[in-house]
N, C-alpha and C. Protein backbone atom coordinates (compact mmCIF):
# COMPACT_ATOMS: atom_id res chain seq x y z
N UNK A 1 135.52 46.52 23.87
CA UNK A 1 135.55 46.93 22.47
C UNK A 1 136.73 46.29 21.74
N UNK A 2 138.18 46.40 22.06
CA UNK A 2 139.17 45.74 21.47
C UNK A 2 138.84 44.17 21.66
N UNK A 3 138.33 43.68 22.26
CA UNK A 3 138.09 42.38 22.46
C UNK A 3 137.31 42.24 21.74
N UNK A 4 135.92 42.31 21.56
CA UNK A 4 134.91 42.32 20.16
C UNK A 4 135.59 42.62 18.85
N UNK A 5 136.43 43.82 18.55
CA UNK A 5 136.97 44.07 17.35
C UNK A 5 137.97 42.71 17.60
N UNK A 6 138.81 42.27 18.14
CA UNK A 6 139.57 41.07 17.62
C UNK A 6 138.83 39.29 17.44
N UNK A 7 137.73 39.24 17.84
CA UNK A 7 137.10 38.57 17.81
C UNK A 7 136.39 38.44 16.28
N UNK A 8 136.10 39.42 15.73
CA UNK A 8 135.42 40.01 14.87
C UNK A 8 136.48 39.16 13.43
N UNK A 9 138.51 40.10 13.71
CA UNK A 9 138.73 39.55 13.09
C UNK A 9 139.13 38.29 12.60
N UNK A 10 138.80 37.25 13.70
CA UNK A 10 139.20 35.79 13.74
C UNK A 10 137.79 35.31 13.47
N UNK A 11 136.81 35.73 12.84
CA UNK A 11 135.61 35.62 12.59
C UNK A 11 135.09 35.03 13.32
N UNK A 12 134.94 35.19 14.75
CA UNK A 12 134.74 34.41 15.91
C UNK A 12 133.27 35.43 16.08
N UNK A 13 132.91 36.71 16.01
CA UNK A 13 131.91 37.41 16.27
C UNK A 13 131.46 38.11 15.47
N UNK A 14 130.50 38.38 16.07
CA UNK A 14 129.52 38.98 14.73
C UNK A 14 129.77 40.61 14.73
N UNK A 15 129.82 41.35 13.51
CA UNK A 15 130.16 42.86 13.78
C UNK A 15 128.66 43.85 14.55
N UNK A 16 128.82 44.49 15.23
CA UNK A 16 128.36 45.75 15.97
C UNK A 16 128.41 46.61 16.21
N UNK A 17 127.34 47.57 16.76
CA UNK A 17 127.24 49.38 16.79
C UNK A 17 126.92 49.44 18.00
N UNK A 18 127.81 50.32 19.38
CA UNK A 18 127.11 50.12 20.63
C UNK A 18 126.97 51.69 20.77
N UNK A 19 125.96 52.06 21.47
CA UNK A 19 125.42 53.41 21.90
C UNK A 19 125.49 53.37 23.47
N UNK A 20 126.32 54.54 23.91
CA UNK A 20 126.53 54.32 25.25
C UNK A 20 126.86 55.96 25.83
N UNK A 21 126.93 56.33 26.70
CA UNK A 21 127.39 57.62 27.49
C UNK A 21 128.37 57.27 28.64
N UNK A 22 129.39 58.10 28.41
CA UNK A 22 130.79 58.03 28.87
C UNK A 22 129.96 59.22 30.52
N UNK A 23 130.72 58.95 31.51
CA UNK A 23 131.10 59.84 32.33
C UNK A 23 131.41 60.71 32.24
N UNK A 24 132.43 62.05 32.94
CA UNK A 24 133.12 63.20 32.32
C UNK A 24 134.38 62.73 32.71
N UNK A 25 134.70 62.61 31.29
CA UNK A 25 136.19 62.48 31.21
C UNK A 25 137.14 62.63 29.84
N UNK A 26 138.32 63.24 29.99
CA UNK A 26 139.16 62.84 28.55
C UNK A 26 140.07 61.92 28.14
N UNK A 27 139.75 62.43 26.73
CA UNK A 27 140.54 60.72 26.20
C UNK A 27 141.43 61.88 25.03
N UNK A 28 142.81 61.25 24.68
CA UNK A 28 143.99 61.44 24.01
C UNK A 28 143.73 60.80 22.70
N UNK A 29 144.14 60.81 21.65
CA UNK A 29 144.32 60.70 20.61
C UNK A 29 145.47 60.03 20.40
N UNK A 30 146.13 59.56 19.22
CA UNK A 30 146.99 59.39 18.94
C UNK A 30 147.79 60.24 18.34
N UNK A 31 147.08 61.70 18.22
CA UNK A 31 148.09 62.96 17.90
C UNK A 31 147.91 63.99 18.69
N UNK A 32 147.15 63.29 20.22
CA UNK A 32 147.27 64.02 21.12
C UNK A 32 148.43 65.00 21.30
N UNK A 33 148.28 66.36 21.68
CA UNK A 33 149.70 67.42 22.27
C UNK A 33 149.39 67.47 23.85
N UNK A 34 150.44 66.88 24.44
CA UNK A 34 150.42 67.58 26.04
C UNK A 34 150.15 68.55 26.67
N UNK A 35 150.37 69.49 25.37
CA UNK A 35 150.01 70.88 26.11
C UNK A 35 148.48 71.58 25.76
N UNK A 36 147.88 70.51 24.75
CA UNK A 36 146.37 70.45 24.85
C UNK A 36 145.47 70.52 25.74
N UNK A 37 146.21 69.88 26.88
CA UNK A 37 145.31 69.57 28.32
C UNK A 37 145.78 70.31 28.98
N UNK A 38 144.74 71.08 28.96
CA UNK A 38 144.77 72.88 29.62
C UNK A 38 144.35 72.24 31.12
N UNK A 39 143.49 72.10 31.84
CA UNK A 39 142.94 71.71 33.12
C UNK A 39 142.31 70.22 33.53
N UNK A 40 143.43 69.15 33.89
CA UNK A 40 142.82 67.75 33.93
C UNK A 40 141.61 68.05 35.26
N UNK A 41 140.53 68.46 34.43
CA UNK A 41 139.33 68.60 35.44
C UNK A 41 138.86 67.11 36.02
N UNK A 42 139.25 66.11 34.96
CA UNK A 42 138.59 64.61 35.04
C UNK A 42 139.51 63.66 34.45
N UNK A 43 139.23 62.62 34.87
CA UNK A 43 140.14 61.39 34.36
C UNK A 43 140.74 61.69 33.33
N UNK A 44 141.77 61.18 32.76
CA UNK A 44 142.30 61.18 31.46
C UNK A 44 142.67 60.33 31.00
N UNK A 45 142.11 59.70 29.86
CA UNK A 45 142.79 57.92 29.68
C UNK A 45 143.11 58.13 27.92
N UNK A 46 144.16 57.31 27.72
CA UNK A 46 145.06 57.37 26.26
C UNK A 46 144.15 56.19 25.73
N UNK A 47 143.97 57.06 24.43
CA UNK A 47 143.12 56.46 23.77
C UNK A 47 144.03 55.54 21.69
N UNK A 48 143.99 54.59 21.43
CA UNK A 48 144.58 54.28 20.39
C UNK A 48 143.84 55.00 19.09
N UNK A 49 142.48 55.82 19.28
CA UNK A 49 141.85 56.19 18.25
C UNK A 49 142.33 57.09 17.35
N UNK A 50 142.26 57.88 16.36
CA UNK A 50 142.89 58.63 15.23
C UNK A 50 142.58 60.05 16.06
N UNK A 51 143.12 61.30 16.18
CA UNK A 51 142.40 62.40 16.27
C UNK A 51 143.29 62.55 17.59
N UNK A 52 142.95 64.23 18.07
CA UNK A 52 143.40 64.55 18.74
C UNK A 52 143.01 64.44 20.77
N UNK A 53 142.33 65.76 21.50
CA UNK A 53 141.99 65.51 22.69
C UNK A 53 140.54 66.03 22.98
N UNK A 54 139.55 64.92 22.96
CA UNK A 54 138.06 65.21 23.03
C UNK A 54 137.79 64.76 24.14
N UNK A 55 136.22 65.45 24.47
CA UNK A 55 135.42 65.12 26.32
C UNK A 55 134.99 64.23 25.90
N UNK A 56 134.11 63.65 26.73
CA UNK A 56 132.76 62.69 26.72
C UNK A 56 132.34 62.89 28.10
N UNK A 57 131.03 63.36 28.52
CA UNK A 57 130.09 62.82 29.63
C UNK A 57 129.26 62.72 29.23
N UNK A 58 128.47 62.81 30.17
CA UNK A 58 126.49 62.85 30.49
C UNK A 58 126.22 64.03 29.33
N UNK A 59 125.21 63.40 28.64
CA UNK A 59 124.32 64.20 27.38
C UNK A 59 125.19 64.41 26.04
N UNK A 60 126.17 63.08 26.04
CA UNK A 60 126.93 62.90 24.66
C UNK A 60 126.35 61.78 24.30
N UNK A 61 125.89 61.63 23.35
CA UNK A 61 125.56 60.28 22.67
C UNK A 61 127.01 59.49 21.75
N UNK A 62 127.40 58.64 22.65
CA UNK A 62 128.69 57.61 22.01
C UNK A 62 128.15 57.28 20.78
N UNK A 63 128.59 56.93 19.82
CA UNK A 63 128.60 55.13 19.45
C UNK A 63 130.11 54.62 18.76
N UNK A 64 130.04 53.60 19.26
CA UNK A 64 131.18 52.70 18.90
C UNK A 64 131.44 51.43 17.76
N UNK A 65 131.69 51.57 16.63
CA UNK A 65 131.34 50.65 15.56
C UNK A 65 132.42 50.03 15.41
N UNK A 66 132.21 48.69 15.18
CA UNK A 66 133.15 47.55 15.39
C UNK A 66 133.02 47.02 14.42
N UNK A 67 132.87 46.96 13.22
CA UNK A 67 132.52 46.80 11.34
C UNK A 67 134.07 45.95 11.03
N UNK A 68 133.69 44.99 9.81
CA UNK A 68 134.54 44.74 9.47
C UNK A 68 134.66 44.78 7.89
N UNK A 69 135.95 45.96 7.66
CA UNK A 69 135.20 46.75 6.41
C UNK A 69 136.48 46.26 5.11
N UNK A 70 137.11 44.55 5.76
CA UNK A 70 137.48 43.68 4.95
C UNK A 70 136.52 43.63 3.71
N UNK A 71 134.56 43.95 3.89
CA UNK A 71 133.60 44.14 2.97
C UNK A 71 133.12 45.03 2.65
N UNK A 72 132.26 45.12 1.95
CA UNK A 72 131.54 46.58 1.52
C UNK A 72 130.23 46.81 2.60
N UNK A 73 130.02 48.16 3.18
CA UNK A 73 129.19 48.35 3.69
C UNK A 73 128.52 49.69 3.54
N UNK A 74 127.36 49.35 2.43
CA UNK A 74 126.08 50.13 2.36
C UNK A 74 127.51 50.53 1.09
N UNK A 75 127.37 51.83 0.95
CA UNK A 75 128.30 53.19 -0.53
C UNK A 75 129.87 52.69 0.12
N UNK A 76 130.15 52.08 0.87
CA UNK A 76 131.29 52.40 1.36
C UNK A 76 132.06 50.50 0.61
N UNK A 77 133.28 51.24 -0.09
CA UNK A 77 133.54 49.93 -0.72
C UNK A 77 134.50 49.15 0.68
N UNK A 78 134.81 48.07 0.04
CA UNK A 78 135.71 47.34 1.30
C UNK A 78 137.09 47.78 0.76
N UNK A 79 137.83 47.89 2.06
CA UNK A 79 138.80 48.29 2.54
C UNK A 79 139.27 50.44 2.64
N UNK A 80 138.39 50.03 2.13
CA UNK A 80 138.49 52.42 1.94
C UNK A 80 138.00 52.99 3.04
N UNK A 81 139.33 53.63 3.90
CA UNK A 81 139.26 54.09 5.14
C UNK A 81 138.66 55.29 4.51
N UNK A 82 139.15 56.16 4.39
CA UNK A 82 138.62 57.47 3.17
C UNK A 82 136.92 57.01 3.47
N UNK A 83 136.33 56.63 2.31
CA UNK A 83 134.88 56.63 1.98
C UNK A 83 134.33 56.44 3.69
N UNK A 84 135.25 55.43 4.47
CA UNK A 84 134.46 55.11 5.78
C UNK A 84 134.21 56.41 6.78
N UNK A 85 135.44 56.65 6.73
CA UNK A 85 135.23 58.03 7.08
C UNK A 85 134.30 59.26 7.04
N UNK A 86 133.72 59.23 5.41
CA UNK A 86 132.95 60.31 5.27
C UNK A 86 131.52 59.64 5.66
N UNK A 87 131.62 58.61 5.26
CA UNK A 87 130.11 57.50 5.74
C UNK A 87 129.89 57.65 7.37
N UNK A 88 130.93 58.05 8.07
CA UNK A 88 130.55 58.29 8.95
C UNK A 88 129.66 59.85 9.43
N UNK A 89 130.70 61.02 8.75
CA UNK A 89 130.26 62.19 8.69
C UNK A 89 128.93 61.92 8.00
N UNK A 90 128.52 61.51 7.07
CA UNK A 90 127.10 61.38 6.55
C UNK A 90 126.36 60.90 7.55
N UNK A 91 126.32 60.16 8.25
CA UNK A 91 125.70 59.50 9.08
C UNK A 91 125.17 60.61 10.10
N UNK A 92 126.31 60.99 10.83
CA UNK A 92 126.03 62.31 11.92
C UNK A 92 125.04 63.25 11.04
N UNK A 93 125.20 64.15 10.12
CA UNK A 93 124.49 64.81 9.40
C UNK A 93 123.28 64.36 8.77
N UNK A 94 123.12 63.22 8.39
CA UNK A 94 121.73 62.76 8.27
C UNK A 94 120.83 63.16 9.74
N UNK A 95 121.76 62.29 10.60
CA UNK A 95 120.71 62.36 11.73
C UNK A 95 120.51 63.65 12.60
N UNK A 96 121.05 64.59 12.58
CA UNK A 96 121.08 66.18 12.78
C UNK A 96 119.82 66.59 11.79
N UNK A 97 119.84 66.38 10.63
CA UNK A 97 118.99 66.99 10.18
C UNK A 97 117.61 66.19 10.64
N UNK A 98 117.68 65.06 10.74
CA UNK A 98 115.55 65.13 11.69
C UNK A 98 115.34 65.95 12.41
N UNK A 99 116.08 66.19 12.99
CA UNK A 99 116.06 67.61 14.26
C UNK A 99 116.03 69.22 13.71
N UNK A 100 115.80 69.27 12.40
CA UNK A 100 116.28 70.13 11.51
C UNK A 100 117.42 71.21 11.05
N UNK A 101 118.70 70.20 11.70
CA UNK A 101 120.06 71.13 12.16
C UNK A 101 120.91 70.55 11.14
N UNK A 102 121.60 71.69 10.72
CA UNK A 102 122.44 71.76 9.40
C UNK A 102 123.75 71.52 9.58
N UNK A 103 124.11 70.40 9.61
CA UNK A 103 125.62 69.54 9.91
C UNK A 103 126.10 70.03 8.73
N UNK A 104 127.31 69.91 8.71
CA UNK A 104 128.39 70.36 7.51
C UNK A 104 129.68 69.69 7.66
N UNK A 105 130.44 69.34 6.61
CA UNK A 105 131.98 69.19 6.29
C UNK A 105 132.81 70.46 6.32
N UNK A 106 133.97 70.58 6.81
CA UNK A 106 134.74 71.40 6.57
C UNK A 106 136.49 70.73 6.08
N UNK A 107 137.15 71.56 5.05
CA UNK A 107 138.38 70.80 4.59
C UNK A 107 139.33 70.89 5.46
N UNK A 108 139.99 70.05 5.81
CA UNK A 108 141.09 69.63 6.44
C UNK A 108 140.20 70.05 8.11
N UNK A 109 139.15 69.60 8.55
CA UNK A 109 138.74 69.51 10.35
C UNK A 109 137.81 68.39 10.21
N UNK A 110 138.27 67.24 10.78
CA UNK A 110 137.34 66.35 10.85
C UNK A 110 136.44 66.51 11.62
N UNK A 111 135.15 66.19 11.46
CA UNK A 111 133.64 66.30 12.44
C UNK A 111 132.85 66.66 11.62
N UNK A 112 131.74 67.14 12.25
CA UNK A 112 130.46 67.97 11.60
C UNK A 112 130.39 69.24 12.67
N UNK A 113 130.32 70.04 11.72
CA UNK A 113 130.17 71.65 11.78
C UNK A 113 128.82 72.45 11.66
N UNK A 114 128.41 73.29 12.62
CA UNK A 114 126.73 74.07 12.54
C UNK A 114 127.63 75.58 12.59
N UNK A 115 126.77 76.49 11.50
CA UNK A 115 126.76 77.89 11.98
C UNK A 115 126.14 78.18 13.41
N UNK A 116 126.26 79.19 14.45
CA UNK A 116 125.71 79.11 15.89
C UNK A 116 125.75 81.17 15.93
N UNK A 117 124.52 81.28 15.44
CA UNK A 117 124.64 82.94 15.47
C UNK A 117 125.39 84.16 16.14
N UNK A 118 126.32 84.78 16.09
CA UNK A 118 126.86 85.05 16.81
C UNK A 118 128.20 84.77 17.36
N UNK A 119 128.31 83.47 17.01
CA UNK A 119 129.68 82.15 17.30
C UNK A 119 130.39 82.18 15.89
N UNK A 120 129.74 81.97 15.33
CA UNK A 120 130.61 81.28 13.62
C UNK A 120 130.53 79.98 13.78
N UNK A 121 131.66 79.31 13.25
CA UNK A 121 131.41 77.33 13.42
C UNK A 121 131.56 76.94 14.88
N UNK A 122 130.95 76.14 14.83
CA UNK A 122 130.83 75.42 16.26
C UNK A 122 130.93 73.48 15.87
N UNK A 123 132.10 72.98 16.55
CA UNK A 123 131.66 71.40 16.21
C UNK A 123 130.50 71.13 17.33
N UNK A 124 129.65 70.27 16.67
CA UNK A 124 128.68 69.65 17.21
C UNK A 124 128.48 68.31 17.39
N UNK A 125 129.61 67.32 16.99
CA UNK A 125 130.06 65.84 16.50
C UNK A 125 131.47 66.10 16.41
N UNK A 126 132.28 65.00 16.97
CA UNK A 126 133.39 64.72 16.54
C UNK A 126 133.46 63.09 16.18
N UNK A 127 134.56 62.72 15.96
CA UNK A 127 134.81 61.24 15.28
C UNK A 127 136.27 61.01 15.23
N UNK A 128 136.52 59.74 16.00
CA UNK A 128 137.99 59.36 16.18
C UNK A 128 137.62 57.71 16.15
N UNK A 129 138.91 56.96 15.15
CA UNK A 129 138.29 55.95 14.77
C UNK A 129 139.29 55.13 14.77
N UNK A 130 139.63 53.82 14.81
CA UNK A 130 140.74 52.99 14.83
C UNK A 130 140.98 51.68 13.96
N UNK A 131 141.87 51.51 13.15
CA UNK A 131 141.33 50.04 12.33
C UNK A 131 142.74 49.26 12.83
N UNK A 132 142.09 48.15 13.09
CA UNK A 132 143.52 46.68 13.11
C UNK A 132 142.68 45.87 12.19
N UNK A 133 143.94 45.58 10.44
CA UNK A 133 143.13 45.01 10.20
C UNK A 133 142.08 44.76 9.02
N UNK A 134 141.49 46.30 9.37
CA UNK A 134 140.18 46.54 8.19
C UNK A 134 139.25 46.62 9.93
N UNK A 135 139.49 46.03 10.66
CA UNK A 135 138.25 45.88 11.78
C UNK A 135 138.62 46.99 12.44
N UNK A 136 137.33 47.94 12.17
CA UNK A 136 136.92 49.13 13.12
C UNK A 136 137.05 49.32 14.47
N UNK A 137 136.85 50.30 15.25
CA UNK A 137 136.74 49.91 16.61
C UNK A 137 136.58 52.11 17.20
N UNK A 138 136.46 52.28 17.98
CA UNK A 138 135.60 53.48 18.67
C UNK A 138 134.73 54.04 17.16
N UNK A 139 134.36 55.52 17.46
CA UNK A 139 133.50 55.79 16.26
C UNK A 139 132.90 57.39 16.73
N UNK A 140 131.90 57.77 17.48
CA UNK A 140 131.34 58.54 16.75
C UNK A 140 131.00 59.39 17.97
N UNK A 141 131.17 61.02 18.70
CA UNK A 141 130.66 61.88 19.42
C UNK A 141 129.36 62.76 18.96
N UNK A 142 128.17 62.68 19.34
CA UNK A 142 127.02 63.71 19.17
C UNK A 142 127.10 64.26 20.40
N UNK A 143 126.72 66.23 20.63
CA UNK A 143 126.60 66.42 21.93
C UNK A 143 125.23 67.07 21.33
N UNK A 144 124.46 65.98 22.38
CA UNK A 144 122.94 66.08 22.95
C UNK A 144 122.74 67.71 23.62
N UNK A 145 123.10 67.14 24.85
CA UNK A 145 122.98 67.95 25.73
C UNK A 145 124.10 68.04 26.93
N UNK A 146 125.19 68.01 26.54
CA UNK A 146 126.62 67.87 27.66
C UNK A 146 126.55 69.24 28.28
N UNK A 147 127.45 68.96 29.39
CA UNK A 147 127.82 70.80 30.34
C UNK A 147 128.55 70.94 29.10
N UNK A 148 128.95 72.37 27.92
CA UNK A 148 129.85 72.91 27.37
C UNK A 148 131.02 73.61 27.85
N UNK A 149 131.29 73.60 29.29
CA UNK A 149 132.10 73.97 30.20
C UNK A 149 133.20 73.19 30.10
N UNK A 150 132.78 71.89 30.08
CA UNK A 150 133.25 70.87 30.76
C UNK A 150 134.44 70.84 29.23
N UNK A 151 134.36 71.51 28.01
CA UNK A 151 135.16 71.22 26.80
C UNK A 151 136.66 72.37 27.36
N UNK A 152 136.44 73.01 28.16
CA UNK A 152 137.21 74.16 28.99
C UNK A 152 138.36 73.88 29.02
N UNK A 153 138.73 72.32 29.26
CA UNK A 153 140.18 71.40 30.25
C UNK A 153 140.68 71.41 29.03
N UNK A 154 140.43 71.04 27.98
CA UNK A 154 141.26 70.60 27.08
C UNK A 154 141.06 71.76 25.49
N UNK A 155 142.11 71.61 24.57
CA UNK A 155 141.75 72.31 23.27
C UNK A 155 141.16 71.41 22.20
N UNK A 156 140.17 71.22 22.26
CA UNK A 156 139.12 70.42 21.30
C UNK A 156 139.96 70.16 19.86
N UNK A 157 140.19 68.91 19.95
CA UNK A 157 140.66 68.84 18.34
C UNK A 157 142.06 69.38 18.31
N UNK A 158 142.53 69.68 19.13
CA UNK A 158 143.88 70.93 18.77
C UNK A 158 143.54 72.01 18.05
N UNK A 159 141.75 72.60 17.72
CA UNK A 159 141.98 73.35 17.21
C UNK A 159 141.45 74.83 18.03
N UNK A 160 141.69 75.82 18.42
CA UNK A 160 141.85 77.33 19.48
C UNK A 160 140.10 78.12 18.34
N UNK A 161 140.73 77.87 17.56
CA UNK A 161 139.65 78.79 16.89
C UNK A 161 137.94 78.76 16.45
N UNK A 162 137.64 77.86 17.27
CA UNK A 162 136.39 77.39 16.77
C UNK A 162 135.57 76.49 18.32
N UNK A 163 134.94 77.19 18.35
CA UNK A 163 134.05 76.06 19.60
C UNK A 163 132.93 74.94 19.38
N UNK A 164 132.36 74.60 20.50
CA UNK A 164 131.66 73.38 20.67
C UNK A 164 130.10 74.11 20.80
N UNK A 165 129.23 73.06 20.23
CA UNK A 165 127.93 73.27 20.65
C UNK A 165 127.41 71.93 20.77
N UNK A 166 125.89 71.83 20.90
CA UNK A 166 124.92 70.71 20.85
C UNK A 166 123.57 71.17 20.34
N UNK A 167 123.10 70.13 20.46
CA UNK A 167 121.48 70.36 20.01
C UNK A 167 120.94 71.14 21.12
N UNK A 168 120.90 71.21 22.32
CA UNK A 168 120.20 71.97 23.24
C UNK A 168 120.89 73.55 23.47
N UNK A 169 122.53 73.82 22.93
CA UNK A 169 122.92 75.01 22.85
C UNK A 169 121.99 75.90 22.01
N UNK A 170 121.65 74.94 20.95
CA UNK A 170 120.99 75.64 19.60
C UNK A 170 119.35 75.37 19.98
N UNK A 171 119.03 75.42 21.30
CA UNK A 171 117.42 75.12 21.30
C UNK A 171 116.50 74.20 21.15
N UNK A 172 117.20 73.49 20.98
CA UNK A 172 116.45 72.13 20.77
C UNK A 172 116.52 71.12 22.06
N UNK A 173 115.47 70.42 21.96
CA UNK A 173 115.12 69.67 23.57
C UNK A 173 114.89 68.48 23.20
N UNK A 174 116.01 67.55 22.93
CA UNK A 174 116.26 66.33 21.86
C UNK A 174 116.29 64.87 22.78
N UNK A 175 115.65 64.05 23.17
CA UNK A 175 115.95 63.35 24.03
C UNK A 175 116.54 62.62 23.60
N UNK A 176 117.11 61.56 24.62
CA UNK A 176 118.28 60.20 24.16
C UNK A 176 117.56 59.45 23.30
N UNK A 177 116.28 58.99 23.87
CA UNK A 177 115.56 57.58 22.94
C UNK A 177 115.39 58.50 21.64
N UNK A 178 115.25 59.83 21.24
CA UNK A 178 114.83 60.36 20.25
C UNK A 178 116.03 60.35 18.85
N UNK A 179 117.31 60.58 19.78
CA UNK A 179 118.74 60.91 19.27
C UNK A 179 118.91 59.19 18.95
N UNK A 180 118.68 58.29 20.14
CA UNK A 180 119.06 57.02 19.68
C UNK A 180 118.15 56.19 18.14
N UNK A 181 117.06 56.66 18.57
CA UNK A 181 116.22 56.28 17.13
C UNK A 181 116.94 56.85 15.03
N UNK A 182 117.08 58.24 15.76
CA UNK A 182 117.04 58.96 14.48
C UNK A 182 118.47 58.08 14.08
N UNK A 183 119.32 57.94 14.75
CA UNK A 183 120.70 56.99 14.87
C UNK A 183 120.58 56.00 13.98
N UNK A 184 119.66 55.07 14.53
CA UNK A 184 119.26 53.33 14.19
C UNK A 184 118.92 53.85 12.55
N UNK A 185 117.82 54.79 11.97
CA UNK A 185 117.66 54.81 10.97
C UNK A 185 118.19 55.45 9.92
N UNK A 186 119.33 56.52 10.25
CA UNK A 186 119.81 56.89 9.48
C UNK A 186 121.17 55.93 9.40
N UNK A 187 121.54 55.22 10.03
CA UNK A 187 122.16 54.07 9.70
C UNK A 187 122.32 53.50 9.02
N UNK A 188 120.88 52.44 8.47
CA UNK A 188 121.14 51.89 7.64
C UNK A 188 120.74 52.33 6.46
N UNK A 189 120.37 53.87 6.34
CA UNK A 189 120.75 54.52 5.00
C UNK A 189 121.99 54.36 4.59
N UNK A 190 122.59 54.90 5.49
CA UNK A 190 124.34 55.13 4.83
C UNK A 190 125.26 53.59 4.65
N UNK A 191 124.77 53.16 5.78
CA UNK A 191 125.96 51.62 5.77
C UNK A 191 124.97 50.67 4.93
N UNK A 192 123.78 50.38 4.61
CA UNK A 192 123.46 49.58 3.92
C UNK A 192 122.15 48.83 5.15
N UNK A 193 121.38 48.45 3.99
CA UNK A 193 120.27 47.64 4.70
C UNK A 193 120.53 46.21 5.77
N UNK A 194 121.77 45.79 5.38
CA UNK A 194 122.31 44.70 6.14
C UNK A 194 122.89 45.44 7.14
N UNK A 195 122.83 46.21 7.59
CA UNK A 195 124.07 46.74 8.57
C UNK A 195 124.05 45.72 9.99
N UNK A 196 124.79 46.13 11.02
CA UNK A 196 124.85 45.45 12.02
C UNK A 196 123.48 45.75 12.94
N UNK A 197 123.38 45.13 13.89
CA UNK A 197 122.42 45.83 15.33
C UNK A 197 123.24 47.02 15.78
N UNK A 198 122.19 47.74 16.11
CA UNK A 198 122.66 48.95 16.98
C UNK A 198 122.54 48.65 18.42
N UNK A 199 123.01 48.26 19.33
CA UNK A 199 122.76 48.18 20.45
C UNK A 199 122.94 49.26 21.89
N UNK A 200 122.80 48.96 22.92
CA UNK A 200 123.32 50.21 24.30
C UNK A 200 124.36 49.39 24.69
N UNK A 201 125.49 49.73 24.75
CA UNK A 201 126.85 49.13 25.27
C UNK A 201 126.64 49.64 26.51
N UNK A 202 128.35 49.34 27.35
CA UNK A 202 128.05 49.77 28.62
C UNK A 202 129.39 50.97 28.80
N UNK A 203 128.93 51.44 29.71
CA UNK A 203 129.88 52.91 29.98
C UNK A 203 130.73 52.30 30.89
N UNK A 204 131.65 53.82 30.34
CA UNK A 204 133.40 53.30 30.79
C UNK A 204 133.93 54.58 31.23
């Protein structure tokens, strides 16, 4: 990924979206807290992305966008980390709703947010993102269908008060090719009809 994003900015490569599933493991932030990581159940690798200490395994849908937003892409003008940002949250929430699940913004918590009866908010998406540059690089957490256990080791986000769900917490039986499709097309709603390929990267 850092190798594609620097490639990208020596205009040596072409920009891309990779869709991939991580193992179980955590990754740090760059405002990671030490004392976030309640139980290193699994690997732990430092991550340069924005945001705090999030999972990834089996039944998270990655994607990783490597954009170079030196231009405008789709509503999102060039160089506006801001607008990219929410273009991203739009993105997650578009594609939640084919499934007919009600993603939300909340002020000052980055992600997308579902009411979960009984629970109150639950993130269901997170997003930690990195620019050298103007050139993008990690991007985007959906949980499909992950163990919710497995969010246990660490304090999500740094934030205590609010938990995790997925599409299958909330009942729904969403498959990958289904999650990967609704992806591809709500895509190039938000980023624009030119957008990049969406492709399957490889896990790390």
């Amino acid at each position: 990924m850092e190798a594609r994003s620097a490639a990208i900015q020596r205009g040596e490569a072409a920009e891309c979206v990779w869709l991939l599933e991580h193992p179980p493991l955590y990754t740090a932030g760059v405002s990671a807290r030490a004392e976030d990581l309640l139980v290193p159940r699994f690997p732990v690798f430092k991550s340069g992305r924005g945001g705090q200490w999030t999972y990834h395994g089996p039944g998270q849908r990655i994607a990783y966008l490597m954009l170079d937003l030196r231009r405008p892409h789709g509503a999102v003008p060039a160089r506006d980390v801001h607008a990219f940002v929410e273009a991203l949250e739009t993105w997650i929430i578009r594609t939640l709703a084919r499934f007919g699940v009600q993603g939300e913004r909340r002020e000052g918590r980055v992600g997308v947010w579902v009411a979960v009866p009984g629970r109150g908010e639950c993130k269901i998406a997170a997003l930690g993102v990195r620019l050298s540059r103007f050139v993008s690089s990690h991007g985007i957490a959906i949980n499909r269908d992950p163990d919710l256990s497995h969010f246990g080791g660490i304090v999500p986000c740094g934030l205590t008060q609010y938990g995790v769900t997925s599409l299958a917490d909330l009942g729904l039986a969403v498959s990958a090719e289904a999650l990967d499709e609704a992806l591809r097309e709500t895509f190039a709603e938000v980023f624009g009809a030119s957008s990049p390929p969406i492709t399957e990267g490889r896990p790390g």
